[in-house]
PDB file of N, CA and C in Angstrom:
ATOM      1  N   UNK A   1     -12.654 -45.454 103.994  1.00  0.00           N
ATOM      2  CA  UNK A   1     -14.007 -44.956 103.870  1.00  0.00           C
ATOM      3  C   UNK A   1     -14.480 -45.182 102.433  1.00  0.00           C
ATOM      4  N   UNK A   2     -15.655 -45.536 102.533  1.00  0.00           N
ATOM      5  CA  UNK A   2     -15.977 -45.471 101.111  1.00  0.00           C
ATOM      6  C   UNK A   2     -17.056 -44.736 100.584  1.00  0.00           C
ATOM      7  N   UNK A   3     -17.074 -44.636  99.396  1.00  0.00           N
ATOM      8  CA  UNK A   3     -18.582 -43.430  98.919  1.00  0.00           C
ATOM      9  C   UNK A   3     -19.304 -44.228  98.331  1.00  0.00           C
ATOM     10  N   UNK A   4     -19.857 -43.350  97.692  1.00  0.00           N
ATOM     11  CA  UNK A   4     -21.010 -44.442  96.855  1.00  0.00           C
ATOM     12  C   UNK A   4     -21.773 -43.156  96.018  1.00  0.00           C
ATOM     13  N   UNK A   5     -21.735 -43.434  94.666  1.00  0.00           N
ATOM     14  CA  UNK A   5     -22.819 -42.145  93.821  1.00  0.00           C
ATOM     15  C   UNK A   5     -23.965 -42.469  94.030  1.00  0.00           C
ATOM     16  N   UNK A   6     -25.157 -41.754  93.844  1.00  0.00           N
ATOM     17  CA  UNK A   6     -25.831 -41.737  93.915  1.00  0.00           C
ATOM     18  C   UNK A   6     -26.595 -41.836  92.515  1.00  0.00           C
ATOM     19  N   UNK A   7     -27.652 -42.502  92.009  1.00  0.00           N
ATOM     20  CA  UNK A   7     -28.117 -43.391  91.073  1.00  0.00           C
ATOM     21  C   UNK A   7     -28.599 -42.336  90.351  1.00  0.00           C
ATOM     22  N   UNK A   8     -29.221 -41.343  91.077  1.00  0.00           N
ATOM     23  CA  UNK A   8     -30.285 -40.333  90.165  1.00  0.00           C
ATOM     24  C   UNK A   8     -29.103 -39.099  89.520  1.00  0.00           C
ATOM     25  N   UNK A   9     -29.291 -38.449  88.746  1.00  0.00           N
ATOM     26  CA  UNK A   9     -28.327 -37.695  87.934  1.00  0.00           C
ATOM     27  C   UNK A   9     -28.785 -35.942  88.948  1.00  0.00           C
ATOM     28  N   UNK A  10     -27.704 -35.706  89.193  1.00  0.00           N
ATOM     29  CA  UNK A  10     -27.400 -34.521  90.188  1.00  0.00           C
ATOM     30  C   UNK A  10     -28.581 -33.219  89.029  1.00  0.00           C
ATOM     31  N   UNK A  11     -29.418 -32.663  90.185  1.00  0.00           N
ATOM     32  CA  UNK A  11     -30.213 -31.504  89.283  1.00  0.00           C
ATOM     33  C   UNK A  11     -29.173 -30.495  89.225  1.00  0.00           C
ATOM     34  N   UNK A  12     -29.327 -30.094  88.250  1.00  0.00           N
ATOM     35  CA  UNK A  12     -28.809 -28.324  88.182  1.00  0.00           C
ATOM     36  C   UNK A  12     -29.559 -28.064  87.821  1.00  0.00           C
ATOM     37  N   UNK A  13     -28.973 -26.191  88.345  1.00  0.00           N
ATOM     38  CA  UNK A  13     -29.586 -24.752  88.419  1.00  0.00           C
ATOM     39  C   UNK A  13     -30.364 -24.521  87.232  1.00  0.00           C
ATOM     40  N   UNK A  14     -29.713 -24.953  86.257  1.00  0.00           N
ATOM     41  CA  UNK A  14     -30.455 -25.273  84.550  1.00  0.00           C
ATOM     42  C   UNK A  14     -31.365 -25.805  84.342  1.00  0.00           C
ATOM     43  N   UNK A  15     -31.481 -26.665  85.440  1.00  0.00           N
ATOM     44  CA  UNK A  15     -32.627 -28.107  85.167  1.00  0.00           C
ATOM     45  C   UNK A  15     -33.701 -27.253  85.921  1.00  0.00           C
ATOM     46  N   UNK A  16     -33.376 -26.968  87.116  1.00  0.00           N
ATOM     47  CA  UNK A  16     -34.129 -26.391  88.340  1.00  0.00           C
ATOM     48  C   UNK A  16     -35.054 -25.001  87.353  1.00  0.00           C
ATOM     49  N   UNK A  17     -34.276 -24.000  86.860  1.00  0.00           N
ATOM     50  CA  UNK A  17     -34.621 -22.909  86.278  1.00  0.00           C
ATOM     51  C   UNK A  17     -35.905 -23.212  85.464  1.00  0.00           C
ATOM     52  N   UNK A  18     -35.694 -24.468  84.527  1.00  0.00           N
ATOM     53  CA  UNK A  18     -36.268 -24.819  83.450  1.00  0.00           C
ATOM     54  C   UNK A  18     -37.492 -25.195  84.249  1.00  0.00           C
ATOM     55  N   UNK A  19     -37.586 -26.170  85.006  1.00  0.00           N
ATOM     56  CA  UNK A  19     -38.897 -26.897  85.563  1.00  0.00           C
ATOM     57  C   UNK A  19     -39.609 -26.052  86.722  1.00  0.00           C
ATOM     58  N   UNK A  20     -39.151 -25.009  86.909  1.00  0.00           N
ATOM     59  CA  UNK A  20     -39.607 -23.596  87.591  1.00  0.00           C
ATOM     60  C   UNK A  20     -40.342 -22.631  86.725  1.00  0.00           C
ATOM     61  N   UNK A  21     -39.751 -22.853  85.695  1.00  0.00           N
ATOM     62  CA  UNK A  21     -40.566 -21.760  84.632  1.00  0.00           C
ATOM     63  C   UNK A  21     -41.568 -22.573  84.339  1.00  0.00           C
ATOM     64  N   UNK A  22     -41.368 -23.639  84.239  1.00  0.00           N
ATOM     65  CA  UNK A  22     -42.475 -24.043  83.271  1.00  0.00           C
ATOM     66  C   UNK A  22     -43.928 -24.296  84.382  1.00  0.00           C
ATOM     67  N   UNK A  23     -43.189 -24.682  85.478  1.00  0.00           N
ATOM     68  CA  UNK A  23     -44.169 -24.851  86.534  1.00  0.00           C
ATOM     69  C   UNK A  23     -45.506 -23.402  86.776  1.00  0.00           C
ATOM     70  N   UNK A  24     -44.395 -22.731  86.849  1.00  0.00           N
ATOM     71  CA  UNK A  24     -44.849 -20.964  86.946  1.00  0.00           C
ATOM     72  C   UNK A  24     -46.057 -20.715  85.678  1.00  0.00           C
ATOM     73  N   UNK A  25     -45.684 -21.125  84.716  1.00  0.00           N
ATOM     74  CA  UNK A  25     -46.738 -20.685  83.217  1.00  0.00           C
ATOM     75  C   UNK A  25     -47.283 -21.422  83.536  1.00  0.00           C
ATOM     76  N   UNK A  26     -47.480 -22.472  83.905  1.00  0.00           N
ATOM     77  CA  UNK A  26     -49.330 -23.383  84.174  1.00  0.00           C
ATOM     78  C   UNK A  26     -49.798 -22.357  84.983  1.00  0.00           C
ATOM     79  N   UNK A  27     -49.400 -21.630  86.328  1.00  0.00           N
ATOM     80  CA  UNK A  27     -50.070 -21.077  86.710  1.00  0.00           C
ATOM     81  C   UNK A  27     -50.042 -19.195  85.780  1.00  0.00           C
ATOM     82  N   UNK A  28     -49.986 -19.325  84.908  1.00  0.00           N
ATOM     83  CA  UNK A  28     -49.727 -18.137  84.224  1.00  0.00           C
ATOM     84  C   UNK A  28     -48.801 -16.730  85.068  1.00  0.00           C
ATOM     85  N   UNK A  29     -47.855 -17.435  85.887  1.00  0.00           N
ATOM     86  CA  UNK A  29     -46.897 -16.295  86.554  1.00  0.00           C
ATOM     87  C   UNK A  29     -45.556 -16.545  86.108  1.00  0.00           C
ATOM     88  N   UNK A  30     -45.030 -15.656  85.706  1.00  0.00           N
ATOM     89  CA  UNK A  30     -43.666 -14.952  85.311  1.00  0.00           C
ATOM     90  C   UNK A  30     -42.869 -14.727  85.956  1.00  0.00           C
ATOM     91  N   UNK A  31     -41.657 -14.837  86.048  1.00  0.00           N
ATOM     92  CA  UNK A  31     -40.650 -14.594  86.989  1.00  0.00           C
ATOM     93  C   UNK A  31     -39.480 -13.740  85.874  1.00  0.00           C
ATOM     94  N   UNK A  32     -39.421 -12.471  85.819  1.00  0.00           N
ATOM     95  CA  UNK A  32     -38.742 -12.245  84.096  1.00  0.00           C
ATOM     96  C   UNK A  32     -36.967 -12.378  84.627  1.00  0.00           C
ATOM     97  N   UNK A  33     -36.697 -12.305  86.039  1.00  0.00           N
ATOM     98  CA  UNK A  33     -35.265 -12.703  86.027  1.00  0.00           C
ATOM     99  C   UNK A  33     -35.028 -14.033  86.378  1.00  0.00           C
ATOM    100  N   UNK A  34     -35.763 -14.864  86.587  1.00  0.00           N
ATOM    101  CA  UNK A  34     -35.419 -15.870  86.514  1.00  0.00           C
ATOM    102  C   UNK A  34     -34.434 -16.334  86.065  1.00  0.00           C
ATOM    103  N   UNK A  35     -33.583 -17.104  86.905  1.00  0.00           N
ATOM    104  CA  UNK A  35     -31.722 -17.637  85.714  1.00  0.00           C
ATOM    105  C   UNK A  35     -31.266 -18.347  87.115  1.00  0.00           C
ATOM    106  N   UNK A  36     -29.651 -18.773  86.327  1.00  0.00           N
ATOM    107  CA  UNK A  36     -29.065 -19.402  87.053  1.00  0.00           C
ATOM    108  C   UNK A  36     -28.044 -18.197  87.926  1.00  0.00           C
ATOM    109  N   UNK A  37     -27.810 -18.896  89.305  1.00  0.00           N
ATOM    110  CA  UNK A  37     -26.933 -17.711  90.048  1.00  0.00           C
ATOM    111  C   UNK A  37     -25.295 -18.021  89.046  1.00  0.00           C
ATOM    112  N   UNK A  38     -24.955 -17.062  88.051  1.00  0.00           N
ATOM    113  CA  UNK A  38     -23.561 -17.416  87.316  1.00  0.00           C
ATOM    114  C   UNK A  38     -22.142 -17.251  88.355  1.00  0.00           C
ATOM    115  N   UNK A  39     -22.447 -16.119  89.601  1.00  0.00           N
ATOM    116  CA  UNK A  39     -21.345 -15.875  90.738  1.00  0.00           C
ATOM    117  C   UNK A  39     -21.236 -17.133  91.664  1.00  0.00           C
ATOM    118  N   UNK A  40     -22.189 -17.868  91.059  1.00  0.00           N
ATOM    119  CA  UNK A  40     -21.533 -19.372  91.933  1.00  0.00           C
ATOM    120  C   UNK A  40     -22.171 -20.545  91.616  1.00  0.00           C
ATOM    121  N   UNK A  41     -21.674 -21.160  90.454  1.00  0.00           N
ATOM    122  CA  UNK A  41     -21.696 -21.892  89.914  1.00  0.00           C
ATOM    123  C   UNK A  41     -21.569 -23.252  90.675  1.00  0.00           C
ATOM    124  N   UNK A  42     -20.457 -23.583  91.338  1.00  0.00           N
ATOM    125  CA  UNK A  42     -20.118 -24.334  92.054  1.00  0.00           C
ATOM    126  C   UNK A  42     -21.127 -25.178  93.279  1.00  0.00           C
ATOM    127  N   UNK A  43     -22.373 -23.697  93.557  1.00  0.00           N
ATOM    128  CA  UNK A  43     -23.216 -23.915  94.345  1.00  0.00           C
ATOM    129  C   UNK A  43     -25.053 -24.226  93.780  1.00  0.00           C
ATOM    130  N   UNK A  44     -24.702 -24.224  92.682  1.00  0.00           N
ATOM    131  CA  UNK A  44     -26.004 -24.906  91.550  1.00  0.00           C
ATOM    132  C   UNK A  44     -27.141 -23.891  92.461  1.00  0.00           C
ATOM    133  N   UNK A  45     -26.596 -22.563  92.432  1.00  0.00           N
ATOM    134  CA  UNK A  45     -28.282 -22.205  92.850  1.00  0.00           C
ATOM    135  C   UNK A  45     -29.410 -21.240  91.659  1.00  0.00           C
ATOM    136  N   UNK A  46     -30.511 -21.128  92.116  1.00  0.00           N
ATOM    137  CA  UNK A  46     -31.020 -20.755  91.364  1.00  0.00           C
ATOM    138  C   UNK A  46     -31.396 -18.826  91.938  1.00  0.00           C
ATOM    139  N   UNK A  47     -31.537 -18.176  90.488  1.00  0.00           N
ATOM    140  CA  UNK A  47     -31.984 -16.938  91.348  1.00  0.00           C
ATOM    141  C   UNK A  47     -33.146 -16.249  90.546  1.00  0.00           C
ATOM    142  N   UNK A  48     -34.267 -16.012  91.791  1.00  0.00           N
ATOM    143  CA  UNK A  48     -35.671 -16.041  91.447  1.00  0.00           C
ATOM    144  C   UNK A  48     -35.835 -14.072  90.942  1.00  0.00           C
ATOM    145  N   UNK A  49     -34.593 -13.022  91.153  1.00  0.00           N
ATOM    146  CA  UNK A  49     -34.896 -12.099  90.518  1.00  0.00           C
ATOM    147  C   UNK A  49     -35.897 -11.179  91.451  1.00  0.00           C
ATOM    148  N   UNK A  50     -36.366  -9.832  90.555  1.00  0.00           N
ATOM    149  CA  UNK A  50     -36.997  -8.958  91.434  1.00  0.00           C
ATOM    150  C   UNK A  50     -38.709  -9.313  90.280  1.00  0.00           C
ATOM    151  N   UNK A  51     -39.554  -9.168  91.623  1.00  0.00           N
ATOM    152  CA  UNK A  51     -41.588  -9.464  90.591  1.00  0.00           C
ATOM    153  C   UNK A  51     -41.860  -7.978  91.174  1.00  0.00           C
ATOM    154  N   UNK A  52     -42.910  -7.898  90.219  1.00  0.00           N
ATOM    155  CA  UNK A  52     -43.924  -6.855  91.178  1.00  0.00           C
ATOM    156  C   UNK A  52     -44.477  -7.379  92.343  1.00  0.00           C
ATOM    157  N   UNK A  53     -45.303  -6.687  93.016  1.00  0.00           N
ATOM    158  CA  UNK A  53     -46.164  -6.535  94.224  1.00  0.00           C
ATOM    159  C   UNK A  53     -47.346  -8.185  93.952  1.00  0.00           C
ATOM    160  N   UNK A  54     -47.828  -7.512  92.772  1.00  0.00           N
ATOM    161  CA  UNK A  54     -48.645  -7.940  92.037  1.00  0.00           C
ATOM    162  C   UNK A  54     -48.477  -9.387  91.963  1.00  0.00           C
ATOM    163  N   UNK A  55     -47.539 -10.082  91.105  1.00  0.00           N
ATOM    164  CA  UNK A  55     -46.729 -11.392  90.783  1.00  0.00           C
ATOM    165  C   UNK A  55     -46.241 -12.076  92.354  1.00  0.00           C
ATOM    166  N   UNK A  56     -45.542 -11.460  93.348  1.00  0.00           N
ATOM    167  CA  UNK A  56     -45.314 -11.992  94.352  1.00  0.00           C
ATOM    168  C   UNK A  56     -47.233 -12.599  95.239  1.00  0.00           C
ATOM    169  N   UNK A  57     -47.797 -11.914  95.191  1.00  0.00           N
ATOM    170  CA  UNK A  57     -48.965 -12.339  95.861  1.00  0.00           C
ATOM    171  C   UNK A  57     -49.821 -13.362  94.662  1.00  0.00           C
ATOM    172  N   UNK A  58     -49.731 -13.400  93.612  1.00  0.00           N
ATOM    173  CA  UNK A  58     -50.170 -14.328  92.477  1.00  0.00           C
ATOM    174  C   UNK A  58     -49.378 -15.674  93.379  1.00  0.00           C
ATOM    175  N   UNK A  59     -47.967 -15.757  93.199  1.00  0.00           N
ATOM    176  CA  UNK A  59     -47.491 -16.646  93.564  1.00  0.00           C
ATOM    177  C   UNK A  59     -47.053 -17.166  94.638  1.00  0.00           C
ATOM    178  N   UNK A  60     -47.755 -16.695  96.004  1.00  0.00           N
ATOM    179  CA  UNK A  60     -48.020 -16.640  97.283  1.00  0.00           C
ATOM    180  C   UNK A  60     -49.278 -17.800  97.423  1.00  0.00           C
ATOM    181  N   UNK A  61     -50.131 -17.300  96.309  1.00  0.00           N
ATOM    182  CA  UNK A  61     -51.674 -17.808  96.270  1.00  0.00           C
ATOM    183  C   UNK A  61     -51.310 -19.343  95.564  1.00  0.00           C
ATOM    184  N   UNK A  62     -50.786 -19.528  94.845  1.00  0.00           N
ATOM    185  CA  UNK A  62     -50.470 -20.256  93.911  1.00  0.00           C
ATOM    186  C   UNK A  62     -49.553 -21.892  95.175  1.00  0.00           C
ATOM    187  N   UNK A  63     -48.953 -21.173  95.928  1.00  0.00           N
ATOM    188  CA  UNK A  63     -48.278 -22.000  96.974  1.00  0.00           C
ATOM    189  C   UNK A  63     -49.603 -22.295  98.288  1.00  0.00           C
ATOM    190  N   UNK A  64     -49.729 -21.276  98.526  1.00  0.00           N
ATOM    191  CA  UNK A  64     -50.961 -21.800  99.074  1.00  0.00           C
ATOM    192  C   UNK A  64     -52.003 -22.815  99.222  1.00  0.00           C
ATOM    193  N   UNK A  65     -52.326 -22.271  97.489  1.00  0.00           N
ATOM    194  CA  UNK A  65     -53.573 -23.520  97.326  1.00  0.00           C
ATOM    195  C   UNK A  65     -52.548 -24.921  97.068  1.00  0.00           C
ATOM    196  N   UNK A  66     -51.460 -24.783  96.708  1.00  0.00           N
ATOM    197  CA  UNK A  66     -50.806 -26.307  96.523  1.00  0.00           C
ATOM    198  C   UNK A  66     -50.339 -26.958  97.853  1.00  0.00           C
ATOM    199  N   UNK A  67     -50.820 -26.356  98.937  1.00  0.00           N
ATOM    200  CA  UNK A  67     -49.857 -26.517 100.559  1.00  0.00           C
ATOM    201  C   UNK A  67     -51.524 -27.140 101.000  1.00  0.00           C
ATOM    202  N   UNK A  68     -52.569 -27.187 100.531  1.00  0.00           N
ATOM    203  CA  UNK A  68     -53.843 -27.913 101.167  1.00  0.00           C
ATOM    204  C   UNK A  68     -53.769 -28.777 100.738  1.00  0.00           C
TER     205      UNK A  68
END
């Protein structure tokens, strides 16, 4: 069998975190736990943390208008 890598450089949770935040401040929303999941590393995920009421429907709206 054979594999083959793949050309583009694997994202991580780091990369992901970073271009999430920054995405988020154009639309002026905050995510203040935003980070990498550190209990599993292995699984490059990201963890989006607890928002207010407030911030979750900002960024409800925010997906919205980008889904037309």
């Amino acid at each position: 069998m054979t594999t083959t890598r793949s050309k583009t450089p694997q994202l991580t949770a780091a990369k992901a975190v970073e271009e999430l935040r920054t995405a988020l401040a154009g639309a002026d929303i905050r995510l203040p736990s935003l980070t990498c999941d550190a209990a599993s590393p292995d699984l490059n995920l990201v963890d989006l943390g607890r928002v207010s009421a407030q911030v979750a429907v900002a960024l409800a709206d925010v997906v919205r208008r980008g889904t037309r």
